[in-house]
C-alpha atoms as a PDB file:
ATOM      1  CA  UNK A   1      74.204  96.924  72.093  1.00  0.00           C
ATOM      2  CA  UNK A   2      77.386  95.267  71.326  1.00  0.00           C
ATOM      3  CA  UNK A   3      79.468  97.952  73.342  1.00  0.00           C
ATOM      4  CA  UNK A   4      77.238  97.359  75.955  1.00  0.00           C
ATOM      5  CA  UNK A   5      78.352  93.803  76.154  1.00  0.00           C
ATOM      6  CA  UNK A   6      81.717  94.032  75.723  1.00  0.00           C
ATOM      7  CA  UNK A   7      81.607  96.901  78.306  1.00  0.00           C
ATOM      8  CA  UNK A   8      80.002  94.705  81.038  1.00  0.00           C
ATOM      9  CA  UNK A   9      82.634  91.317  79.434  1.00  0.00           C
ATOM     10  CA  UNK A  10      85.314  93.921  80.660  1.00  0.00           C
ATOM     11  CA  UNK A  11      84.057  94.982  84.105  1.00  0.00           C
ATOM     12  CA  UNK A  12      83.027  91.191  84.572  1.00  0.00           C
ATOM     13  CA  UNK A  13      86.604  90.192  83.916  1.00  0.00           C
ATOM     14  CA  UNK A  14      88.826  93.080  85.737  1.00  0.00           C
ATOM     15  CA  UNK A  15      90.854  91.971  88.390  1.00  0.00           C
ATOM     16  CA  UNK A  16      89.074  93.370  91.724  1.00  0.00           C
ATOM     17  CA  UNK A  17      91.960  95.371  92.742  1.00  0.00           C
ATOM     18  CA  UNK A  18      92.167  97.572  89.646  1.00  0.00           C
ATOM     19  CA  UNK A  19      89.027  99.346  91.548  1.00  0.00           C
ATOM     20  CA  UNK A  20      90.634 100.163  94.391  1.00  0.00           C
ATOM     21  CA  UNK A  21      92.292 103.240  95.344  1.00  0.00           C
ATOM     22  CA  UNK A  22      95.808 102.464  95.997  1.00  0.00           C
ATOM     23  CA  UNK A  23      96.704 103.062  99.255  1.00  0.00           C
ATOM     24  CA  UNK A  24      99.939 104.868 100.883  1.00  0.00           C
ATOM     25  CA  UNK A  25     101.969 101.912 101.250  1.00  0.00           C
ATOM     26  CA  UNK A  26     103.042  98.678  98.966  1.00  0.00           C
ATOM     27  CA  UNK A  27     100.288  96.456  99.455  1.00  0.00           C
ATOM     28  CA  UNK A  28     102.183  93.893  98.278  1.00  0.00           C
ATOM     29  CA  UNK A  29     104.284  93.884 101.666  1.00  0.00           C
ATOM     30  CA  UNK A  30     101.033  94.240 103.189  1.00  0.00           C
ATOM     31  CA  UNK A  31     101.141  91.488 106.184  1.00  0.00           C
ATOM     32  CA  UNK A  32      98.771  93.189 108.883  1.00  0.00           C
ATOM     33  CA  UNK A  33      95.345  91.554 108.859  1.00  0.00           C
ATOM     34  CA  UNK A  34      94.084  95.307 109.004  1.00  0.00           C
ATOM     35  CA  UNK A  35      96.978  96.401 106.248  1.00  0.00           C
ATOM     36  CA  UNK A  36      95.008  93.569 103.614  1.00  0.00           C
ATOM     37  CA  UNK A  37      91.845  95.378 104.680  1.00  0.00           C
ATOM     38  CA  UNK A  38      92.648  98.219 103.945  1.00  0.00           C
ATOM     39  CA  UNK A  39      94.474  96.998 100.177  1.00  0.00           C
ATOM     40  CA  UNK A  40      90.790  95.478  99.447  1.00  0.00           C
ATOM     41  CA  UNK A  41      88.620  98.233 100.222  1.00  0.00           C
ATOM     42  CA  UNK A  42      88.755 101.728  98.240  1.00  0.00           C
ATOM     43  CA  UNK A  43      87.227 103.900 100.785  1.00  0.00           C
ATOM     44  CA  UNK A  44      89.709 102.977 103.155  1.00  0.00           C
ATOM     45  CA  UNK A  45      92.703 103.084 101.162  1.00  0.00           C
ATOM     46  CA  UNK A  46      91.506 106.600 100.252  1.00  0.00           C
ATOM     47  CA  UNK A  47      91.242 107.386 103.632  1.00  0.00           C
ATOM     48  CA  UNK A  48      94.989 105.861 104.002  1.00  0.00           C
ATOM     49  CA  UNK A  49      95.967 108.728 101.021  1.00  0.00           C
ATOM     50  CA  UNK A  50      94.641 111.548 102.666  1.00  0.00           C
ATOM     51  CA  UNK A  51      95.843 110.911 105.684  1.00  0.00           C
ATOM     52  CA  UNK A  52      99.327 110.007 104.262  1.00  0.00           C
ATOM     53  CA  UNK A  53      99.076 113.599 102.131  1.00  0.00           C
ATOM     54  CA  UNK A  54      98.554 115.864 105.424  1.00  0.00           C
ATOM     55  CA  UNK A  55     100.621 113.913 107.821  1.00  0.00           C
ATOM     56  CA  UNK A  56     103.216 115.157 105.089  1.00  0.00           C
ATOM     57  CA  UNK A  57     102.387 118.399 105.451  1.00  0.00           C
ATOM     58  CA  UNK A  58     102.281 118.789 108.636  1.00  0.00           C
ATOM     59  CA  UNK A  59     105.055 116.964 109.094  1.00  0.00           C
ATOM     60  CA  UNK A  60     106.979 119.640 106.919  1.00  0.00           C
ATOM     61  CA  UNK A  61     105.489 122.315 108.133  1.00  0.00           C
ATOM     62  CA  UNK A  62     106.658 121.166 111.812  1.00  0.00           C
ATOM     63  CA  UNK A  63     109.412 122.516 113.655  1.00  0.00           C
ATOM     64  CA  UNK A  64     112.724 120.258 113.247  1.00  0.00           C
ATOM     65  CA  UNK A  65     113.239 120.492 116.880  1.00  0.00           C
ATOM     66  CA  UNK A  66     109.187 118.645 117.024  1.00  0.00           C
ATOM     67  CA  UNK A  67     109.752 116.407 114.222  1.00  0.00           C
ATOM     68  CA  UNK A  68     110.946 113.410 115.861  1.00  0.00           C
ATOM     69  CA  UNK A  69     107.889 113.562 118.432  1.00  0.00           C
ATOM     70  CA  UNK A  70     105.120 113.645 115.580  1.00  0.00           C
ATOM     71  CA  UNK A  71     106.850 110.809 113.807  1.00  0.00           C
ATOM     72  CA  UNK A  72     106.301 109.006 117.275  1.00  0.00           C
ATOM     73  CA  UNK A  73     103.059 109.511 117.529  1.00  0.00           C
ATOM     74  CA  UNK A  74     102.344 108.883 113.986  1.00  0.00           C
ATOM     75  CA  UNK A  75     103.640 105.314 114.691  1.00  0.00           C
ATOM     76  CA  UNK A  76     101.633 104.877 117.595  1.00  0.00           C
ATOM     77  CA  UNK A  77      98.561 105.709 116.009  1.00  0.00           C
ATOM     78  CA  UNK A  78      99.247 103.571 113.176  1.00  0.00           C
ATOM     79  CA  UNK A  79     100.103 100.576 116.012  1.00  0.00           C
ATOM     80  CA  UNK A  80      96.177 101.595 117.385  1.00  0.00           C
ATOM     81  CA  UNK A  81      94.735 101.362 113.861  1.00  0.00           C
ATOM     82  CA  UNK A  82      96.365  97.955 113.452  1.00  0.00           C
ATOM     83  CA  UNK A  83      94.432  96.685 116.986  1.00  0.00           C
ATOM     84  CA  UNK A  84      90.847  97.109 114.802  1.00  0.00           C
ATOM     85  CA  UNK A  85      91.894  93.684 113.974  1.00  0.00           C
ATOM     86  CA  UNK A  86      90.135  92.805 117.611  1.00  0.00           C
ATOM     87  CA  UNK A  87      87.030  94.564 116.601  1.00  0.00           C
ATOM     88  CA  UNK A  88      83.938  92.476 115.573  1.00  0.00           C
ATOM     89  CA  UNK A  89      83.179  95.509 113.039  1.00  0.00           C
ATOM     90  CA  UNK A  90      86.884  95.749 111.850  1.00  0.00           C
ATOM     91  CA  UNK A  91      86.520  97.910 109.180  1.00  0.00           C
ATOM     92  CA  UNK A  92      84.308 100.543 110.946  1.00  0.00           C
ATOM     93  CA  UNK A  93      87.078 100.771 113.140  1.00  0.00           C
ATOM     94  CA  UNK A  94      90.028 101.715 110.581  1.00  0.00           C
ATOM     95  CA  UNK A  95      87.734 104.078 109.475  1.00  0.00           C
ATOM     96  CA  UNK A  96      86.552 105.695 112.589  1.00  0.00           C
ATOM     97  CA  UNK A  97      90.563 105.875 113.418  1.00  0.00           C
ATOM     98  CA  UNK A  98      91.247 107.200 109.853  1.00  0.00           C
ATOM     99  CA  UNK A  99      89.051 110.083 110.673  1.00  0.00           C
ATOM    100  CA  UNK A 100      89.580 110.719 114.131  1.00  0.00           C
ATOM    101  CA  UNK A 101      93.686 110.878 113.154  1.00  0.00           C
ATOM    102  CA  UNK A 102      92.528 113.030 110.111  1.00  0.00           C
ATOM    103  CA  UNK A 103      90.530 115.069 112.362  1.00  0.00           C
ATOM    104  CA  UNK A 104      93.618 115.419 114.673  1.00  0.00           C
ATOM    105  CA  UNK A 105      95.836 116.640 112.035  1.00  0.00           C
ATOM    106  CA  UNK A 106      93.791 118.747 110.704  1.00  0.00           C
ATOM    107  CA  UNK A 107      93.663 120.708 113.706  1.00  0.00           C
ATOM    108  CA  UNK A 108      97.315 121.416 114.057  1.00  0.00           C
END
């Protein structure tokens, strides 16, 4: 019973963050409203992971010569995500982009 306690003393007392999947980037540069979203909530930062993980390979598996033209639309899409700050259900809209972009990768 005294395990028990202390277990749920522990949990009580653990800084929010230390449940959260870290995302792909420092969220301690984090300055996008959508960028502190996605530091706070653990499905979306793994969401930020796996996409970071196959945009990687992709991205190395990609012809030199189309390199430059992925990394452009990589920064585009991350400039859309960042405009779910306008949606009234903000965080179903990183993740619907998260997927869709996942979705798009994947395909390649």
């Amino acid at each position: 019973m005294r395990t028990s306690t202390a277990l749920t003393l522990a949990l009580a007392l653990a800084p929010i963050g230390a449940w959260a999947a870290n995302p792909s980037f420092d969220c301690a540069k984090a300055t996008h409203e959508v960028e502190k979203l996605i530091c706070k909530d653990a499905h979306l930062a793994e969401q930020d992971r796996s996409l970071a993980e196959l945009y990687a390979m992709v991205l190395k598996h990609t012809p030199e010569s189309k390199q430059g033209a992925l990394k452009t639309e990589q920064r585009g899409w991350v400039k859309g995500r960042d405009d779910c700050w306008k949606d009234s259900d903000m965080r179903g809209c990183v993740a619907r982009e998260y997927q869709a972009r996942i979705n798009e990768l994947k395909d390649r």
